[in-house]
C-alpha atoms as a PDB file:
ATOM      1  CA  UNK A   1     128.509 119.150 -91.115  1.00  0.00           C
ATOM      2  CA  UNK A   2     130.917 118.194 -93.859  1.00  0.00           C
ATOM      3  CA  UNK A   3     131.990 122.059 -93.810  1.00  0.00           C
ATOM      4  CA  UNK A   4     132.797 121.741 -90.131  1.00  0.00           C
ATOM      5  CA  UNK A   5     134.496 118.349 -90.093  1.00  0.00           C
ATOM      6  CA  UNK A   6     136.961 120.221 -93.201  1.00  0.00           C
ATOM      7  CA  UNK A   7     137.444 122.638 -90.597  1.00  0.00           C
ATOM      8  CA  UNK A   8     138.375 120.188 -87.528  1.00  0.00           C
ATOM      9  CA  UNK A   9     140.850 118.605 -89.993  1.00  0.00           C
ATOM     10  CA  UNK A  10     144.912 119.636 -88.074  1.00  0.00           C
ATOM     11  CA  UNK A  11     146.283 123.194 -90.123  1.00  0.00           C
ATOM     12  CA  UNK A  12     143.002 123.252 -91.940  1.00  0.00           C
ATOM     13  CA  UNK A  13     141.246 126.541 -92.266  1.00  0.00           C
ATOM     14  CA  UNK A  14     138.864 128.027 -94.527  1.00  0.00           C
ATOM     15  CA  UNK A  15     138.824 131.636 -96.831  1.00  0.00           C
ATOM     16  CA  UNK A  16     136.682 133.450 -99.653  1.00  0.00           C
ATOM     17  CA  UNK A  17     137.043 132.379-102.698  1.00  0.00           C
ATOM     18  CA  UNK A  18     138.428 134.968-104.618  1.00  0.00           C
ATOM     19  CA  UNK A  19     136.373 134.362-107.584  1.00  0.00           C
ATOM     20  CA  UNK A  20     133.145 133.685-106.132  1.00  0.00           C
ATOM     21  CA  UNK A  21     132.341 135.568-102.593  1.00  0.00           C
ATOM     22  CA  UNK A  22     129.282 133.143-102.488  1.00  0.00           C
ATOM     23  CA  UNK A  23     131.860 130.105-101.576  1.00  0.00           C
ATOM     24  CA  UNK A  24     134.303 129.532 -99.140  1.00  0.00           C
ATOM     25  CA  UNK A  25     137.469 127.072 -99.834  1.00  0.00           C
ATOM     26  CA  UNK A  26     139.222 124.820 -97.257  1.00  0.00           C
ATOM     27  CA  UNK A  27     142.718 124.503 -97.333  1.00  0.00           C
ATOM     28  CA  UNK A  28     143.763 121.174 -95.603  1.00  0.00           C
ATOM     29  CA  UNK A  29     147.446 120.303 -94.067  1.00  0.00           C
ATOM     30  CA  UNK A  30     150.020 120.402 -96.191  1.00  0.00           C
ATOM     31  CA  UNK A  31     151.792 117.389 -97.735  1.00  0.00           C
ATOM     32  CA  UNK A  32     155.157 116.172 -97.609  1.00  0.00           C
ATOM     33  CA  UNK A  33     156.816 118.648-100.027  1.00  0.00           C
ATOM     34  CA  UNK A  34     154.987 121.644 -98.032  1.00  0.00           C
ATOM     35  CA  UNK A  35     152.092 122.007-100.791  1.00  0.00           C
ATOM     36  CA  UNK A  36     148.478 123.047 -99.320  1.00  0.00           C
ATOM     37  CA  UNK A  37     145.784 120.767-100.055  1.00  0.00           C
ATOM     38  CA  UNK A  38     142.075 121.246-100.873  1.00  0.00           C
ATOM     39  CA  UNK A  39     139.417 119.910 -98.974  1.00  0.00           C
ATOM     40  CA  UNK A  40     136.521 121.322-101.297  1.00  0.00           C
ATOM     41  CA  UNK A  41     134.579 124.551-101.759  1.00  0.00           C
ATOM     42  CA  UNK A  42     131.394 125.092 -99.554  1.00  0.00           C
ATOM     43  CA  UNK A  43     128.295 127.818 -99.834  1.00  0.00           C
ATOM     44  CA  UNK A  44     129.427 131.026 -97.946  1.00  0.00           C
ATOM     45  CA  UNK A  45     125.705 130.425 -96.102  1.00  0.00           C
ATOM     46  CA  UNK A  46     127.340 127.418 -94.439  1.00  0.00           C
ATOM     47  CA  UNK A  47     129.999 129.288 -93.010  1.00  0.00           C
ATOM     48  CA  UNK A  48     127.916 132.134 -91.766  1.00  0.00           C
ATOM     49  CA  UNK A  49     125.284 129.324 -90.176  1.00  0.00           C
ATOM     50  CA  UNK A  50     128.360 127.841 -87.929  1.00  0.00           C
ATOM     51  CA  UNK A  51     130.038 131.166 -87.106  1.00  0.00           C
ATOM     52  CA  UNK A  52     126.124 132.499 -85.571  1.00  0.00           C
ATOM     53  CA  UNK A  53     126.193 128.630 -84.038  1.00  0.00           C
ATOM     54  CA  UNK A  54     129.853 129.561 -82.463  1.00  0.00           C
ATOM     55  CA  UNK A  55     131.203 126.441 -83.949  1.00  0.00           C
ATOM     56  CA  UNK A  56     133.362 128.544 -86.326  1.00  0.00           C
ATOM     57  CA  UNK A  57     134.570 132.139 -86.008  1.00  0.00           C
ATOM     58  CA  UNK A  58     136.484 134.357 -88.471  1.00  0.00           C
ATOM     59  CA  UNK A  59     140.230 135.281 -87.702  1.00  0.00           C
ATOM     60  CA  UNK A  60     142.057 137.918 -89.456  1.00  0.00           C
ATOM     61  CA  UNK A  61     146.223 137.030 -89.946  1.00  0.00           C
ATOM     62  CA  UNK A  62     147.106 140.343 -91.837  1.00  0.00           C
ATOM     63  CA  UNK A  63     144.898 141.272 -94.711  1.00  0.00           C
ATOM     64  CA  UNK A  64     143.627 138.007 -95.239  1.00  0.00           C
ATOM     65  CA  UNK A  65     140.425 136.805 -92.959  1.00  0.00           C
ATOM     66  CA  UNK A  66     140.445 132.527 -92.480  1.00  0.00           C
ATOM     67  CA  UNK A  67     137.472 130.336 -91.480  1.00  0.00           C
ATOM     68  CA  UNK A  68     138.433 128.161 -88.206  1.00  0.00           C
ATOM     69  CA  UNK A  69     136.430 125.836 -86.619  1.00  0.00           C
ATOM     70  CA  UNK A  70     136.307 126.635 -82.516  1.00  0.00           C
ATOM     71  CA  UNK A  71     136.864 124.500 -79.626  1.00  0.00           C
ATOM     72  CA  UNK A  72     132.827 124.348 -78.908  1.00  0.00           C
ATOM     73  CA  UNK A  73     132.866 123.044 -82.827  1.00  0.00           C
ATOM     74  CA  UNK A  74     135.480 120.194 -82.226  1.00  0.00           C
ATOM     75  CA  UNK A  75     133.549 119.101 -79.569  1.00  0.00           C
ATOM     76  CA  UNK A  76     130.626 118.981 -81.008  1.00  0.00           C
ATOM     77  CA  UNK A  77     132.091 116.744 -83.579  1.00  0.00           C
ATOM     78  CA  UNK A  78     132.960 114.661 -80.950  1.00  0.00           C
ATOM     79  CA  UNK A  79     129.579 114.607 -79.051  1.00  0.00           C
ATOM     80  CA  UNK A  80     128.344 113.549 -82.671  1.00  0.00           C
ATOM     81  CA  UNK A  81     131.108 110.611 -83.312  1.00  0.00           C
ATOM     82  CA  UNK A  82     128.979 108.712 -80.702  1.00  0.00           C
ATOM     83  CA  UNK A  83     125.344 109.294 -80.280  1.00  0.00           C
ATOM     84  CA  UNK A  84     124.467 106.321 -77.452  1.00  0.00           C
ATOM     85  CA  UNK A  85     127.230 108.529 -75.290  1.00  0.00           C
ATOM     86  CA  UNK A  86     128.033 111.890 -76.715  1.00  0.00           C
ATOM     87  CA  UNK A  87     129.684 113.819 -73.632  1.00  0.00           C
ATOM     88  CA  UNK A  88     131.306 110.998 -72.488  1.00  0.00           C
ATOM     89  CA  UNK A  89     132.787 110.868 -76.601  1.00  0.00           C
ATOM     90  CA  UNK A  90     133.135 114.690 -76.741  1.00  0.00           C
ATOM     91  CA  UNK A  91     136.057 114.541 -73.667  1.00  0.00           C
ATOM     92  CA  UNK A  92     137.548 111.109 -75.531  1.00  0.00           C
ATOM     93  CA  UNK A  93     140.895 110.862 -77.552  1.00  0.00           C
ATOM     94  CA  UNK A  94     140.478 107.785 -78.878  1.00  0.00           C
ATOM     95  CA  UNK A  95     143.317 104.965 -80.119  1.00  0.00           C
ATOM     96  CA  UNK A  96     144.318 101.375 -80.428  1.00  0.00           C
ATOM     97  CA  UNK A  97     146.607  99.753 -78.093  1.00  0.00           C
ATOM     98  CA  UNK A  98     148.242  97.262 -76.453  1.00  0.00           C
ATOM     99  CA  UNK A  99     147.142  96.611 -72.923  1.00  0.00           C
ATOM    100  CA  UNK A 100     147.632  93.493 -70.284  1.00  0.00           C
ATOM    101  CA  UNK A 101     145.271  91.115 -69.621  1.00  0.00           C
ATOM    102  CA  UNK A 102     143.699  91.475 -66.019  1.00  0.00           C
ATOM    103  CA  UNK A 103     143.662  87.471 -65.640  1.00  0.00           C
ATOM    104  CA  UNK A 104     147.261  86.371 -66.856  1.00  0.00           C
ATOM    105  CA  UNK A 105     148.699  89.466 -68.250  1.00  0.00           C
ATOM    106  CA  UNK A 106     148.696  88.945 -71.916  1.00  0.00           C
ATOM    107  CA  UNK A 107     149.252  91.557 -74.319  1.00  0.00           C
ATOM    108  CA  UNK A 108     145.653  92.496 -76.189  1.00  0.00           C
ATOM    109  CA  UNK A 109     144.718  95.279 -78.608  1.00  0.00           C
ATOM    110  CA  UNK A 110     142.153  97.357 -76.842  1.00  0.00           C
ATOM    111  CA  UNK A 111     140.815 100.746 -77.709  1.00  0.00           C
ATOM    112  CA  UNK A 112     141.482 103.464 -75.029  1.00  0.00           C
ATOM    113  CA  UNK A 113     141.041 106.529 -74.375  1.00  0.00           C
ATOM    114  CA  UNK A 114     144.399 108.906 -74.578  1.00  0.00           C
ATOM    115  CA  UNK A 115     142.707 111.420 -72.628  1.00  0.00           C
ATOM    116  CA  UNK A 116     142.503 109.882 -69.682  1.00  0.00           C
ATOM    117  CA  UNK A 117     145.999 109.442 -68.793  1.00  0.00           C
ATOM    118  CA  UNK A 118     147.997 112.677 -66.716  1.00  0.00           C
ATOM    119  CA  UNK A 119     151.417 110.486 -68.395  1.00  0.00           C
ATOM    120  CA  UNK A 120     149.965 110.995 -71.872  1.00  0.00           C
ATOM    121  CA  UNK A 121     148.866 114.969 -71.032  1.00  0.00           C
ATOM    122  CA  UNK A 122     152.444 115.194 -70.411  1.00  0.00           C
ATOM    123  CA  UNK A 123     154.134 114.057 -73.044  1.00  0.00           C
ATOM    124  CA  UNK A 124     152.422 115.841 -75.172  1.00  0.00           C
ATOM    125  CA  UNK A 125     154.015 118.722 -73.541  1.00  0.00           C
ATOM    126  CA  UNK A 126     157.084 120.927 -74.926  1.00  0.00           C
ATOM    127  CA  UNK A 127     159.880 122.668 -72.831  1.00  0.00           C
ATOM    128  CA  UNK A 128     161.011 125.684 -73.454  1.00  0.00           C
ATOM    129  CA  UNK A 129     163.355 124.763 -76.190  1.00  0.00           C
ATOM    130  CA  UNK A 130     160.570 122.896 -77.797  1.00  0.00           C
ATOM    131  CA  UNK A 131     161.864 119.190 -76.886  1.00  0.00           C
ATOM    132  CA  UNK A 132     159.291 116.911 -75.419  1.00  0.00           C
ATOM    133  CA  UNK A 133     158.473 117.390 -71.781  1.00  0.00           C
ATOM    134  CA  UNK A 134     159.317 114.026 -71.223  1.00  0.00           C
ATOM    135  CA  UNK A 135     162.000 111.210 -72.934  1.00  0.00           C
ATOM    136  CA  UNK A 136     160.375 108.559 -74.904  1.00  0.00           C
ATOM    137  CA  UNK A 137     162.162 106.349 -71.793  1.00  0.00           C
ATOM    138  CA  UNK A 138     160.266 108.255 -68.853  1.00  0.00           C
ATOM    139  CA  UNK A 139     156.768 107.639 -70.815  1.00  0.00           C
ATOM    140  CA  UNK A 140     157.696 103.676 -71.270  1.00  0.00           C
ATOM    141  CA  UNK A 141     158.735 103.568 -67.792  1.00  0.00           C
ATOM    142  CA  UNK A 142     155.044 105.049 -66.902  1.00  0.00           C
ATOM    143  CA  UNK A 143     153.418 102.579 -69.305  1.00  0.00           C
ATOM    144  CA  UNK A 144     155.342  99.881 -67.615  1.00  0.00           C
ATOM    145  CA  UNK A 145     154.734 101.011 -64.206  1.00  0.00           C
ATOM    146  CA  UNK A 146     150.416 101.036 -65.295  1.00  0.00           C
ATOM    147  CA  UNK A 147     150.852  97.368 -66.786  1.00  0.00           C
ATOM    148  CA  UNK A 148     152.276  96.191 -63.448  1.00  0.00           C
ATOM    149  CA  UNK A 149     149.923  98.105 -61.191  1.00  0.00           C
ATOM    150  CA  UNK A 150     147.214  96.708 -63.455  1.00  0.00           C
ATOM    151  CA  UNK A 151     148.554  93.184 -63.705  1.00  0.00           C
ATOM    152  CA  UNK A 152     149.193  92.966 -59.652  1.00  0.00           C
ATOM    153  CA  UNK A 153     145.267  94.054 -59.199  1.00  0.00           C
ATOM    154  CA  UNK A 154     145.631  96.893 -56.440  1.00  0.00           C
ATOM    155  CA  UNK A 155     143.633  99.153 -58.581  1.00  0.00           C
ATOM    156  CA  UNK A 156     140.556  98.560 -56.335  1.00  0.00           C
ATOM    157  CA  UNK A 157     142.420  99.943 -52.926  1.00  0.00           C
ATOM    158  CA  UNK A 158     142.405 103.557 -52.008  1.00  0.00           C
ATOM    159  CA  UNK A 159     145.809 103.339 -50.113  1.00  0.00           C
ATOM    160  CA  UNK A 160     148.592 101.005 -50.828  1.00  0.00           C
ATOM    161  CA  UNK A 161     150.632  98.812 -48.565  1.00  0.00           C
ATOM    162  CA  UNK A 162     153.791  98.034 -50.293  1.00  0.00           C
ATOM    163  CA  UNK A 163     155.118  96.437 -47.046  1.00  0.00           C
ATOM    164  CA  UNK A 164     152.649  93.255 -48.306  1.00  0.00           C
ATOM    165  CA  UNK A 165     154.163  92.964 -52.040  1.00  0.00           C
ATOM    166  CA  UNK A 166     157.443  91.913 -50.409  1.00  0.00           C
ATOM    167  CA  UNK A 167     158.860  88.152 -51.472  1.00  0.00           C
ATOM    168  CA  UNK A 168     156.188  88.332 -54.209  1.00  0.00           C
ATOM    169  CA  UNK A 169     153.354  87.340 -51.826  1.00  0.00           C
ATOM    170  CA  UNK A 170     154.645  83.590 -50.865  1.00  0.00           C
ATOM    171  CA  UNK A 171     155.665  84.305 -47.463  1.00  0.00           C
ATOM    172  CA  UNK A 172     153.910  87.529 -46.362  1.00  0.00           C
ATOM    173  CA  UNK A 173     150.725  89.688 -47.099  1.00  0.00           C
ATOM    174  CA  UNK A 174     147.203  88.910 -47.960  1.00  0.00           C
ATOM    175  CA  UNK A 175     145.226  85.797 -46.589  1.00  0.00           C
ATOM    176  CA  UNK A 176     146.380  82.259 -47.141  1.00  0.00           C
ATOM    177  CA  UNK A 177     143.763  81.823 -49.520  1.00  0.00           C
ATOM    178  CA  UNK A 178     144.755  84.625 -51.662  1.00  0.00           C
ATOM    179  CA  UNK A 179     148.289  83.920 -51.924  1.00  0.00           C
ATOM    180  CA  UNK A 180     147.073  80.393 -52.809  1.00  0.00           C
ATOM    181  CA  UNK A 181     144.739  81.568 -55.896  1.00  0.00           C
ATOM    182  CA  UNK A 182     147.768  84.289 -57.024  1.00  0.00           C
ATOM    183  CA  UNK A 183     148.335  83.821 -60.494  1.00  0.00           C
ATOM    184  CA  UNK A 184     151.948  84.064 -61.570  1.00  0.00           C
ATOM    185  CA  UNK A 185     151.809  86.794 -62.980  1.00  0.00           C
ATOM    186  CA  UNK A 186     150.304  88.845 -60.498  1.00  0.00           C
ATOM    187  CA  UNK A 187     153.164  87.692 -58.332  1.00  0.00           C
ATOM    188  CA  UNK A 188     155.499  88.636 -60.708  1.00  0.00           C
ATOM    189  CA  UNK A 189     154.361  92.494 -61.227  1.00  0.00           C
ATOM    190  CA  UNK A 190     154.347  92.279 -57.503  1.00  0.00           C
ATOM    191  CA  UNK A 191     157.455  91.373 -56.889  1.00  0.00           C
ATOM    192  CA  UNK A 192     158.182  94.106 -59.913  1.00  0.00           C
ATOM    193  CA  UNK A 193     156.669  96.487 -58.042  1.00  0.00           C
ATOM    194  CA  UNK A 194     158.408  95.786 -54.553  1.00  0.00           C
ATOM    195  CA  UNK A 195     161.550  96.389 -56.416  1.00  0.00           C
ATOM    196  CA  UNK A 196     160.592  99.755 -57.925  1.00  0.00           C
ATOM    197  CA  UNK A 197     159.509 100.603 -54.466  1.00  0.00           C
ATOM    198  CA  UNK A 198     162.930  99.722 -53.182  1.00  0.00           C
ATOM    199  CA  UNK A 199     164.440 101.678 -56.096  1.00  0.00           C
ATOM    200  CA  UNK A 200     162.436 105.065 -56.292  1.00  0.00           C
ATOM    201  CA  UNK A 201     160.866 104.768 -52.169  1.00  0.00           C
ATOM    202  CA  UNK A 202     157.346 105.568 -50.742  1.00  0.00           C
ATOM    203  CA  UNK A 203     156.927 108.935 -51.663  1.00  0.00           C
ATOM    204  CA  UNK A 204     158.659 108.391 -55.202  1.00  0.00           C
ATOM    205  CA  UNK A 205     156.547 105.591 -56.289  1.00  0.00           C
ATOM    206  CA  UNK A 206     153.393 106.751 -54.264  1.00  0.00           C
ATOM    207  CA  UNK A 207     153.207 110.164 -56.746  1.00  0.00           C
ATOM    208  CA  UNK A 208     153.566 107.356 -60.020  1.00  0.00           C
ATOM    209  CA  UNK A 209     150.985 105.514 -58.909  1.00  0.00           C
ATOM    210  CA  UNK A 210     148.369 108.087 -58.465  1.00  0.00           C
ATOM    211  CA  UNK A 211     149.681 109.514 -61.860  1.00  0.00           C
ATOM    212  CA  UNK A 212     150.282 106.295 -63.713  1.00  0.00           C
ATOM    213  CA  UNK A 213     148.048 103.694 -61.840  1.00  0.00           C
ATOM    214  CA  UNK A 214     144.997 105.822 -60.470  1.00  0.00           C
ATOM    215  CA  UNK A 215     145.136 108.598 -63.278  1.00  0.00           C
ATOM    216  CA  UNK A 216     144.666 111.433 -60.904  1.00  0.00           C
ATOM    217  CA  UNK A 217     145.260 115.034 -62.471  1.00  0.00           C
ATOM    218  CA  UNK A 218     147.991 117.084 -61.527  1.00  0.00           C
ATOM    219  CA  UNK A 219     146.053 120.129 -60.046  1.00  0.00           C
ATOM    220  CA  UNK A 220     144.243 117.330 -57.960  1.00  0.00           C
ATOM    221  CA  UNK A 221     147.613 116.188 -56.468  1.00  0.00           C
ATOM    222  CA  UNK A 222     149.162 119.477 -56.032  1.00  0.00           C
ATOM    223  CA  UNK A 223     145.747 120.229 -53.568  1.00  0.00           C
ATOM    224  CA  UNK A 224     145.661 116.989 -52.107  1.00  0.00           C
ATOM    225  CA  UNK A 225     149.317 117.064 -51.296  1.00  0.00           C
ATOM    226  CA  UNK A 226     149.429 120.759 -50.451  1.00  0.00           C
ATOM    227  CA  UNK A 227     152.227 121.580 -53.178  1.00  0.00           C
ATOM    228  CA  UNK A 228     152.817 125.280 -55.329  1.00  0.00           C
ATOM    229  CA  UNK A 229     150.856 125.084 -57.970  1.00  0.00           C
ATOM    230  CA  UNK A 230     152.775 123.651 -61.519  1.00  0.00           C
ATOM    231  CA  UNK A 231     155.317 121.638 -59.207  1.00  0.00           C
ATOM    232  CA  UNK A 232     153.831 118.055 -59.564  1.00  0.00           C
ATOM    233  CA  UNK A 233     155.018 118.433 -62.992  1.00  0.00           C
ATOM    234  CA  UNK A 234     158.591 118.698 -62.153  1.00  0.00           C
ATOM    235  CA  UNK A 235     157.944 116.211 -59.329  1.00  0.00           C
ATOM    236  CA  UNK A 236     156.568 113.655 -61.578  1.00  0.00           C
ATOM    237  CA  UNK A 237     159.025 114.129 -64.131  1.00  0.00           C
ATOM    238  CA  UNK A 238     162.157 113.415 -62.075  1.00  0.00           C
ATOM    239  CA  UNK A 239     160.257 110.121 -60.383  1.00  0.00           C
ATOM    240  CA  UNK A 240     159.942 109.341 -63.945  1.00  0.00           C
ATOM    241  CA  UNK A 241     163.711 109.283 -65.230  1.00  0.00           C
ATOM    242  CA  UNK A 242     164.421 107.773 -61.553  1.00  0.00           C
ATOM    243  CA  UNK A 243     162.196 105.233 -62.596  1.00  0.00           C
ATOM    244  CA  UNK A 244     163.227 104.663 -66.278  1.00  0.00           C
ATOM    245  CA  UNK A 245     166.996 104.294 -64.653  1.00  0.00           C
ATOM    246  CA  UNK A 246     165.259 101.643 -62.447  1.00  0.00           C
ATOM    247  CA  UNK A 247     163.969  99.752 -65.424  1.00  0.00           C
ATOM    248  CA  UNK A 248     166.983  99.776 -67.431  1.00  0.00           C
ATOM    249  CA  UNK A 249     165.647 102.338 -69.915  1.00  0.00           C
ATOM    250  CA  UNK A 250     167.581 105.047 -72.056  1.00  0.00           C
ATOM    251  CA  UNK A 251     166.999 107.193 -75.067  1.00  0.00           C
ATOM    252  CA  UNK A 252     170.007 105.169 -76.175  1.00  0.00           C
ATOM    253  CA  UNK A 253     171.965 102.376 -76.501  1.00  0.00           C
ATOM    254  CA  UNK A 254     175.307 103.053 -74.890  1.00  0.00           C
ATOM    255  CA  UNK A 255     178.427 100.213 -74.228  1.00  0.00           C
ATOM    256  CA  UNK A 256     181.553  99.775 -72.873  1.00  0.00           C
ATOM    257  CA  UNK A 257     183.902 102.793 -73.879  1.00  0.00           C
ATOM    258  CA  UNK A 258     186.110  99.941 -76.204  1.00  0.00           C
ATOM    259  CA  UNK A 259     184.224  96.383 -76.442  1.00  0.00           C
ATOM    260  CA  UNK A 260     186.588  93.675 -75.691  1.00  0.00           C
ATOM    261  CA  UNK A 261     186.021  92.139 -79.325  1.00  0.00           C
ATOM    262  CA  UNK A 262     184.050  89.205 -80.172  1.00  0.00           C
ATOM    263  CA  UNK A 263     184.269  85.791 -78.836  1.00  0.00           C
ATOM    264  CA  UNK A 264     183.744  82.127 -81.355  1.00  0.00           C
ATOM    265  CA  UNK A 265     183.374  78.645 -80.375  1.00  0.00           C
ATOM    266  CA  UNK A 266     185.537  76.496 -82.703  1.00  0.00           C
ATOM    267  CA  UNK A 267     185.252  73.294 -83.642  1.00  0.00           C
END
C-alpha cells in the first residue's frame, strides 16, 4: 500500500537501487529549484507483488527501467479512500468549493466532485499550442451560468421553457401560487437567465445548460443532437466566450484608449 500510494504521487516513479537490487527507490516530483525528491526505499518483493496484481508495471525510457503505478492502481487507491462507497470514490475527483445555496442562494463551502462536470473536463484541456482549451473567463462564465440554473431551481425539468423566465416570473409563467412563494433570488437568476437567453438564443444557451446545468457528456450530446463526432467541443467553446462577453467577463482589464483624468470634489 504505502509503495503504491509513492507511486500514485504526480511525476513520481520508482527504480532499482543501484546498491541494493533487493530495494526499489521512489523518486517524488521535483521541487521548486527542479531537484528530485525521495519518497523512501521499499523491498523489491513489493514491487514485483503489484506489477503480478497489474497495479504497477515496469517501463523502460532508454537504459534505465522505472516503476509506475497503472491506471487500474490509481483507482484502486481511490476505491480504497472510501470503503462505505468505493466505485462511486474510485470515478471521484474530489475538492472544496464554493457553491449557492438552493434556498436563498448563499455562497457555502461544499465538497464536490470535479469529475462530474463536462466544463471542468474541458478546461483541463490543452490546444495545440499548449494554452488552455478554454480562458479562465469562458470557465467563470460556465460556473456562473450552473449557480443561476441552480439558484432558479429548473434542475428537476427535462426540457426548459425559457418563454416562462421572462419579467422574472411577476407577470408570466408558473402558477399564481408559485410566483407568490418565489424567493428573490430565484427571481433574480431568472431574470439572469432570460437575459443570457436573449444574449446567446435557444440553441446557444440550450447546449450550456445541458453542459453546465445538467452535466451531460459531450459524446452524449454529439448522439443526441446528431453532430460529427469532437464538434460539441468547438460548439461549446464558442457559446462559452459568447457567454463570458454576455457577462461582462475578460482575461483582462481593458479602458478607454486615454482616460479623461481624474475628477475631486472640493471643499
Amino acid at each position: 500500500m504505502r509503495l503504491l500510494e509513492a507511486l500514485a504521487a504526480p511525476d513520481a516513479s520508482g527504480f532499482t537501487d543501484p546498491i541494493d537490487a533487493a530495494r526499489v527507490v521512489v523518486r517524488g516530483s521535483a521541487d521548486r529549484r527542479g531537484v528530485s525528491l525521495s519518497a523512501g526505499a521499499f523491498p523489491r518483493t513489493d514491487a514485483d507483488r503489484l506489477v503480478a496484481a497489474d497495479l504497477a508495471s515496469w517501463s523502460r525510457t532508454g537504459r534505465a527501467r522505472r516503476l509506475e503505478a497503472t491506471d487500474a492502481g490509481r483507482a484502486w487507491l481511490r476505491r480504497g479512500a472510501d470503503p462505505t462507497e468505493p466505485f462511486a470514490a474510485q470515478h471521484r475527483v474530489g475538492a472544496a468549493a464554493a457553491r449557492p445555496d438552493p434556498v436563498d442562494g448563499t455562497p457555502r463551502r461544499v465538497s464536490v466532485n470535479q469529475a462530474e462536470s463536462p466544463l471542468a473536463w474541458l478546461a483541463s484541456r490543452r490546444s495545440r499550442d499548449g494554452t488552455p482549451f478554454l480562458s479562465p473567463a469562458a470557465v467563470a462564465a460556465g460556473e456562473r451560468l450552473r449557480r443561476d440554473i441552480t439558484i432558479a431551481g429548473i434542475m428537476p425539468g427535462v426540457t426548459v421553457d425559457w418563454s416562462r423566465f421572462g419579467g422574472g416570473g411577476s407577470s408570466s409563467g408558473g402558477a399564481p401560487g408559485e410566483r407568490q412563494t418565489m424567493t428573490e433570488a430565484l427571481v433574480a437568476a431568472r431574470q439572469r437567465l432570460a437575459r443570457a437567453g436573449d444574449a446567446l438564443g435557444g440553441e446557444d444557451l440550450d447546449l450550456l445548460v445541458d453542459v453546465c446545468g445538467f452535466l451531460k457528456g459531450l459524446a452524449t450530446i454529439e448522439r443526441e443532437r446528431g453532430w460529427p463526432a469532437r464538434s460539441a467541443k468547438m460548439l461549446v467553446a464558442r457559446a462559452l466566450d459568447r457567454l463570458a462577453r454576455h457577462y461582462g467577463l475578460s482575461a483582462e482589464a481593458r479602458g478607454p484608449a486615454r482616460a479623461p483624468g481624474i475628477g475631486v470634489w472640493r471643499a
